[in-house]
N, C-alpha and C. Protein backbone atom coordinates (compact mmCIF):
# COMPACT_ATOMS: atom_id res chain seq x y z
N UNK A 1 235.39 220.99 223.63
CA UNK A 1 234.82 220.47 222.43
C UNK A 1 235.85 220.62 221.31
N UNK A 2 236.38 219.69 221.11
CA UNK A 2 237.08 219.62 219.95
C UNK A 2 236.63 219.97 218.64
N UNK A 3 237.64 220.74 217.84
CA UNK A 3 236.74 221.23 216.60
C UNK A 3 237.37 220.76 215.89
N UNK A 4 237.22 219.49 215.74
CA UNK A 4 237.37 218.21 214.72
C UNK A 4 236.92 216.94 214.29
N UNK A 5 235.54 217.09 215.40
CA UNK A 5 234.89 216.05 215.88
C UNK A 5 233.91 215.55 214.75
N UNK A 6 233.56 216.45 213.97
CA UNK A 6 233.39 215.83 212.52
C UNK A 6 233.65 215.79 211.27
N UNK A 7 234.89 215.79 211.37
CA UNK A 7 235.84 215.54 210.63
C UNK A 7 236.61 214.29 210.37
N UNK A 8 236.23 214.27 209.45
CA UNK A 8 236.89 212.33 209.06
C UNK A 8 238.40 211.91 209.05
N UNK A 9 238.63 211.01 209.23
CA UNK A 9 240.30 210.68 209.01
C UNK A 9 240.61 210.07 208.13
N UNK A 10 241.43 210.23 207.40
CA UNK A 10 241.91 209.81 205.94
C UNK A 10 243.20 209.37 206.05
N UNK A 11 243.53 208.11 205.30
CA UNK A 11 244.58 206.95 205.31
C UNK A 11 245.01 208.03 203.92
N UNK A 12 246.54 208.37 203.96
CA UNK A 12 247.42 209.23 203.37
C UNK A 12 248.33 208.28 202.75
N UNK A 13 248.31 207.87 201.54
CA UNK A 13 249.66 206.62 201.01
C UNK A 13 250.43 207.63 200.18
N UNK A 14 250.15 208.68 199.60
CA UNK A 14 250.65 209.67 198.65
C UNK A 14 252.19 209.57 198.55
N UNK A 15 252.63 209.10 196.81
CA UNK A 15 253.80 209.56 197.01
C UNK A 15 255.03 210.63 197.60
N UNK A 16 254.21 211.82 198.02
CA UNK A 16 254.64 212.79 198.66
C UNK A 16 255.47 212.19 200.27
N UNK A 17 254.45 212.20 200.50
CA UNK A 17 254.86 211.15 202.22
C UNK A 17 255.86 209.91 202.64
N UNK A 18 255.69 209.71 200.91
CA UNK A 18 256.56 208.24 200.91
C UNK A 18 257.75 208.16 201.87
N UNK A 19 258.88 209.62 201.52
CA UNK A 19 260.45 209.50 202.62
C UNK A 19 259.32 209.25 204.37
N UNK A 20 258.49 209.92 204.36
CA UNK A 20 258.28 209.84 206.13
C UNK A 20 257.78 208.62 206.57
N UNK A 21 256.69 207.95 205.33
CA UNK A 21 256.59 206.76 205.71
C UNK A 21 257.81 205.53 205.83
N UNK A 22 258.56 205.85 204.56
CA UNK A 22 259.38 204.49 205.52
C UNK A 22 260.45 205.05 206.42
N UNK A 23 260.70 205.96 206.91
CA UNK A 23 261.49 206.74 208.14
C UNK A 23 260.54 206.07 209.10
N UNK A 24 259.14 205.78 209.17
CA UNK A 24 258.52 205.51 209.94
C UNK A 24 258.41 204.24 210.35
N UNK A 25 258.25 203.73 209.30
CA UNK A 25 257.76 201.97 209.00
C UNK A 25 256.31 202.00 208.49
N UNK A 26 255.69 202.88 207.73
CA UNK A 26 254.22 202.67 208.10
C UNK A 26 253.77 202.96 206.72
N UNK A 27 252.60 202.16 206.09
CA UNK A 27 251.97 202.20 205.13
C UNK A 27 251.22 203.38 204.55
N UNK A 28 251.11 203.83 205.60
CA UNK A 28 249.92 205.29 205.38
C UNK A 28 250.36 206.06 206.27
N UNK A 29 249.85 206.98 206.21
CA UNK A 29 249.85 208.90 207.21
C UNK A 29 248.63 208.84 207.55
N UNK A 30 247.71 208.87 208.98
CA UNK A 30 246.63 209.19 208.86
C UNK A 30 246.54 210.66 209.39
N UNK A 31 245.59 211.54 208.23
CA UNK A 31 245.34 212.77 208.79
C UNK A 31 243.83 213.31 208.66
N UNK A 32 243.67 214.39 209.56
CA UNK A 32 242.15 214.73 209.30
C UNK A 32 241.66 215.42 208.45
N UNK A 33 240.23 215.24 207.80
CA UNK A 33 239.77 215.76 206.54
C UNK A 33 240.06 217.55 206.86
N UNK A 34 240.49 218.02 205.93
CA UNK A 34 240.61 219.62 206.05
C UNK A 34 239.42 220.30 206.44
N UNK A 35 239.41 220.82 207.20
CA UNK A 35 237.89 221.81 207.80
C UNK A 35 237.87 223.17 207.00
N UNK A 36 236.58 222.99 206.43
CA UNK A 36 236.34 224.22 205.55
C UNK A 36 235.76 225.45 206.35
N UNK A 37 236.27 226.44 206.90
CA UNK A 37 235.83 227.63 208.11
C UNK A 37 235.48 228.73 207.43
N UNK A 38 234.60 229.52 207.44
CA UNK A 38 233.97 230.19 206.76
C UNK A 38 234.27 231.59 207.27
N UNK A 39 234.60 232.38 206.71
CA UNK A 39 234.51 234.11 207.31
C UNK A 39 232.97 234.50 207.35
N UNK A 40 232.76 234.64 208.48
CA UNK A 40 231.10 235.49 209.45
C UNK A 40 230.73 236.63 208.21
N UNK A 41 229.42 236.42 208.08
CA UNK A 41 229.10 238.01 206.53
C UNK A 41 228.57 239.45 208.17
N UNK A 42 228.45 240.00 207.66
CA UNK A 42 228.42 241.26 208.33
C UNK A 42 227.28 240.74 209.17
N UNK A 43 226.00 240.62 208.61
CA UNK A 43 224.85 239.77 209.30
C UNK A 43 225.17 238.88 210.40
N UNK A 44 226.18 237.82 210.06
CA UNK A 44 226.16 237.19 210.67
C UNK A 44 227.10 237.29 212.11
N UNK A 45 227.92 238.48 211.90
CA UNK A 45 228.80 239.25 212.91
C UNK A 45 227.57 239.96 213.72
N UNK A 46 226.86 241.02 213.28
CA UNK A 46 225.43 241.31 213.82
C UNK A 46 224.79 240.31 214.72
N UNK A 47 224.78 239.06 214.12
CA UNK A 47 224.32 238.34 215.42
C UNK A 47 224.80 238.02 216.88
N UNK A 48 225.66 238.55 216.67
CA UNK A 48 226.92 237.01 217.59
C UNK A 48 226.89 238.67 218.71
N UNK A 49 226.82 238.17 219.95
CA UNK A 49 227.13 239.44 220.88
C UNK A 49 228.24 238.74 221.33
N UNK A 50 228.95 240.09 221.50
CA UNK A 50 230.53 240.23 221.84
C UNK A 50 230.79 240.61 222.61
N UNK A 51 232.17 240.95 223.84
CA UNK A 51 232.40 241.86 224.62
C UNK A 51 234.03 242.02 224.09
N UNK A 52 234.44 243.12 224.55
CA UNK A 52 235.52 244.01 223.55
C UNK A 52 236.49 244.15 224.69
N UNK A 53 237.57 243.75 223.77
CA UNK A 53 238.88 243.20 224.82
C UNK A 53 239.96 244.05 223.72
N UNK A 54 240.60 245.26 225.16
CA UNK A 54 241.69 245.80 224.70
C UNK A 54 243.24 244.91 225.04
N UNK A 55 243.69 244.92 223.73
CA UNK A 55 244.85 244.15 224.03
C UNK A 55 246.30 244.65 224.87
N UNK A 56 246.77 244.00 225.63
CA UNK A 56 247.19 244.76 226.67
C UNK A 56 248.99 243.19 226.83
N UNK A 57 249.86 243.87 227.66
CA UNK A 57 251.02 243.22 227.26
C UNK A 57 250.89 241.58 228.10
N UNK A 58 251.41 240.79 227.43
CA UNK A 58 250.54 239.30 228.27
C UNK A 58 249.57 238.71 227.93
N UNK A 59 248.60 239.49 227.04
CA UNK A 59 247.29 238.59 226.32
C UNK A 59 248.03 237.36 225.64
N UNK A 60 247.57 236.35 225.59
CA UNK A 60 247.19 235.67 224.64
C UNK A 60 246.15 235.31 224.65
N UNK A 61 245.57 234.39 223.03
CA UNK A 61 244.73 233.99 223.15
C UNK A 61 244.10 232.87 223.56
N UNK A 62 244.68 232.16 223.95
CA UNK A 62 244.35 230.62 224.77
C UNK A 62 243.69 231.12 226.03
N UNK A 63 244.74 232.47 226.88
CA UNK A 63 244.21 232.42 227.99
C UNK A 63 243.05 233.35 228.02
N UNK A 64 242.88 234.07 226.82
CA UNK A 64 240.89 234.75 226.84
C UNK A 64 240.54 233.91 226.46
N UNK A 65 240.23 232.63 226.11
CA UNK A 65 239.41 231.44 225.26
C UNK A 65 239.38 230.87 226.65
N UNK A 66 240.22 230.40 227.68
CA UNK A 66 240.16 229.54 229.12
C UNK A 66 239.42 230.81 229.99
N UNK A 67 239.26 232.23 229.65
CA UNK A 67 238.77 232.91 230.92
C UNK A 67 237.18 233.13 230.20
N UNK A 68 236.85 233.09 229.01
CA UNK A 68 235.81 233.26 228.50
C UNK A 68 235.13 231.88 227.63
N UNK A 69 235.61 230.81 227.43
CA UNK A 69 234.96 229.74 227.38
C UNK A 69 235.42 228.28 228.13
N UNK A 70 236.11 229.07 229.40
CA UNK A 70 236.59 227.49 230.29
C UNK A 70 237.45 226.65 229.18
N UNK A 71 238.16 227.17 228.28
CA UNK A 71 238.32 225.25 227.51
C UNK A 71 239.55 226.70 226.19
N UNK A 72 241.11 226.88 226.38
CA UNK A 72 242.22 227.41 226.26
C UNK A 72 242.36 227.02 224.60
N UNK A 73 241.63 225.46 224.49
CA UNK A 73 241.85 224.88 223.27
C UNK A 73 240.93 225.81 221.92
N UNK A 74 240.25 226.66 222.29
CA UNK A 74 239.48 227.52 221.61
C UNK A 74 239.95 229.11 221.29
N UNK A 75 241.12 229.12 221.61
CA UNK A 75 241.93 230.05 221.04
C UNK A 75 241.59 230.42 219.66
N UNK A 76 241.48 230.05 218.59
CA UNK A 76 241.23 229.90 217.35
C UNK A 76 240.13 230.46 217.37
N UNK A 77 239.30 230.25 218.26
CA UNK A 77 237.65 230.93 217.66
C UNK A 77 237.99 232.48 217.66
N UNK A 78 239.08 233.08 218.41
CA UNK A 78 238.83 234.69 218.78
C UNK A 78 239.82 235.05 218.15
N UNK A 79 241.01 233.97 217.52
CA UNK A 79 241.56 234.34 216.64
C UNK A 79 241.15 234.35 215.09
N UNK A 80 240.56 233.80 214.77
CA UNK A 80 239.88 234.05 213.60
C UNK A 80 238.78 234.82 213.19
N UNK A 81 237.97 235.18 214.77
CA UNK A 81 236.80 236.20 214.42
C UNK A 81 237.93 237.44 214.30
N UNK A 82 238.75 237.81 214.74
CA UNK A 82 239.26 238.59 214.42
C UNK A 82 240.09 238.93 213.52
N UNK A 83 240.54 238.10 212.82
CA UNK A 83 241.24 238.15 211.15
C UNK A 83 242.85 238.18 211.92
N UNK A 84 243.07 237.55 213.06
CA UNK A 84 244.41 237.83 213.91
C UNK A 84 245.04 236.51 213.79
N UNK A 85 245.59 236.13 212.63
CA UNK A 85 246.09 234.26 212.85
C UNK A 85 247.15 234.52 214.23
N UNK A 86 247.67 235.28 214.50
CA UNK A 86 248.80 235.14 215.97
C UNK A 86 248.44 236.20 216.51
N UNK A 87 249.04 235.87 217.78
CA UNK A 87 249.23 237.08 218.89
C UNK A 87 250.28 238.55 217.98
N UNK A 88 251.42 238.14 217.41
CA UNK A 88 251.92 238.90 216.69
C UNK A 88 251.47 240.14 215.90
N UNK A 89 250.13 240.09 215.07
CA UNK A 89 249.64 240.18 214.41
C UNK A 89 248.88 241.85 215.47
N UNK A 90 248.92 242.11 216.62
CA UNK A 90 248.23 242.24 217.37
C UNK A 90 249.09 243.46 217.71
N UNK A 91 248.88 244.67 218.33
CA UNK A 91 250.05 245.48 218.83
C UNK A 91 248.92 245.84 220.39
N UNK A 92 249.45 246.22 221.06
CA UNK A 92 249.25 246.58 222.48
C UNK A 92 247.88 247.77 222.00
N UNK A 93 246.72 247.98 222.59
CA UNK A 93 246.03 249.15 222.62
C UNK A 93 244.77 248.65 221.27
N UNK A 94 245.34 247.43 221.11
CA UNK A 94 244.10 247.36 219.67
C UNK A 94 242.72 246.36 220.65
N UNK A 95 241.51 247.16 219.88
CA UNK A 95 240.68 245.78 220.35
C UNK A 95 240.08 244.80 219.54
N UNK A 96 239.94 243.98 220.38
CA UNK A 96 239.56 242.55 219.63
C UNK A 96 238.11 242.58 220.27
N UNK A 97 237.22 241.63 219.57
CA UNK A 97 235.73 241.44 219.55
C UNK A 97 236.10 239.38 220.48
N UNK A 98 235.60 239.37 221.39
CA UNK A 98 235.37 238.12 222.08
C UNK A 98 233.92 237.70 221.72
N UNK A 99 233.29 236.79 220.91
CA UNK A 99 231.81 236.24 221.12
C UNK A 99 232.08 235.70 222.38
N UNK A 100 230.61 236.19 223.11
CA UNK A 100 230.18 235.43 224.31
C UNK A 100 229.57 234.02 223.91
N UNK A 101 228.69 233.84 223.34
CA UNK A 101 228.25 232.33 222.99
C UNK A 101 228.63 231.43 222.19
N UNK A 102 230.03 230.75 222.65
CA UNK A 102 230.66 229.56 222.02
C UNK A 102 230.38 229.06 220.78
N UNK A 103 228.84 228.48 221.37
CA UNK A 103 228.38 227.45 220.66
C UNK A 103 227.60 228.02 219.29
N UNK A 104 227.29 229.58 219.27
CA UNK A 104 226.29 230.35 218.16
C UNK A 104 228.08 230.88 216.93
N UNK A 105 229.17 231.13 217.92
CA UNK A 105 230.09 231.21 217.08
C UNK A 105 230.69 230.17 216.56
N UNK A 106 230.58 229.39 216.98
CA UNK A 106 231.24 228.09 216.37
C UNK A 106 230.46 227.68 215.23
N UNK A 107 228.79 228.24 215.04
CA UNK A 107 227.75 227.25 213.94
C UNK A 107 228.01 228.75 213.25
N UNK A 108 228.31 229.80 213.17
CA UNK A 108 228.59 230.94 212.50
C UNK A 108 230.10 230.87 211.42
N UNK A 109 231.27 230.03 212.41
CA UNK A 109 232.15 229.63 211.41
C UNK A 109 231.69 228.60 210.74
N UNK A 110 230.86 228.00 210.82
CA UNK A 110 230.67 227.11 210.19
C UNK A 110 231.46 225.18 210.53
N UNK A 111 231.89 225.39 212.06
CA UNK A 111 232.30 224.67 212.25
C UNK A 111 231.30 223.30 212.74
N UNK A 112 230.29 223.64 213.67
CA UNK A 112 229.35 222.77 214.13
C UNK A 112 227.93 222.70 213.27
């Protein structure tokens, strides 16, 4: 499930873009409306059941998002419940919070 799917696309003419557009040939940039993602309030962390993943050498997060929601492209959900924009961010021995239910974390960011 793509988490962009309602999100609009917007024809970009902005002078800013102008050098890429004619590098390009093209009248416009189309890009997608910015997604507004919300940080979970304590409550709403309270809801969401989790299972607790010690980070260990080799994690990333694509591949706990493909072993815990089939679909790698959801990396982002366990990186952001966790305030972790990268793997970097992360040192060996720390744990991270995995939501088990996709679809209750995804309407919790505020994405669906």
């Amino acid at each position: 499930m793509p988490r962009y799917n309602k999100y609009r696309i917007l024809d970009n003419n902005s002078e800013y873009y102008a050098p890429l557009r004619r590098s390009r040939g093209l009248k416009s940039i189309r890009h997608y409306e910015t997604p507004y993602i919300r940080h979970p309030t304590i409550a709403q962390r309270a809801s969401l059941v989790t299972v607790t993943h010690v980070w260990k050498y080799g994690d990333r997060f694509y591949k706990l998002a493909d072993k815990h929601y089939d679909d790698p492209r959801l990396w982002w959900v366990i990186a952001w419940y966790n305030s972790a924009p990268t793997e970097a961010t992360l040192a060996i021995g720390n744990a991270i919070a995995i939501p088990v239910n996709i679809e209750k974390a995804l309407k919790v960011l505020g994405v669906t």
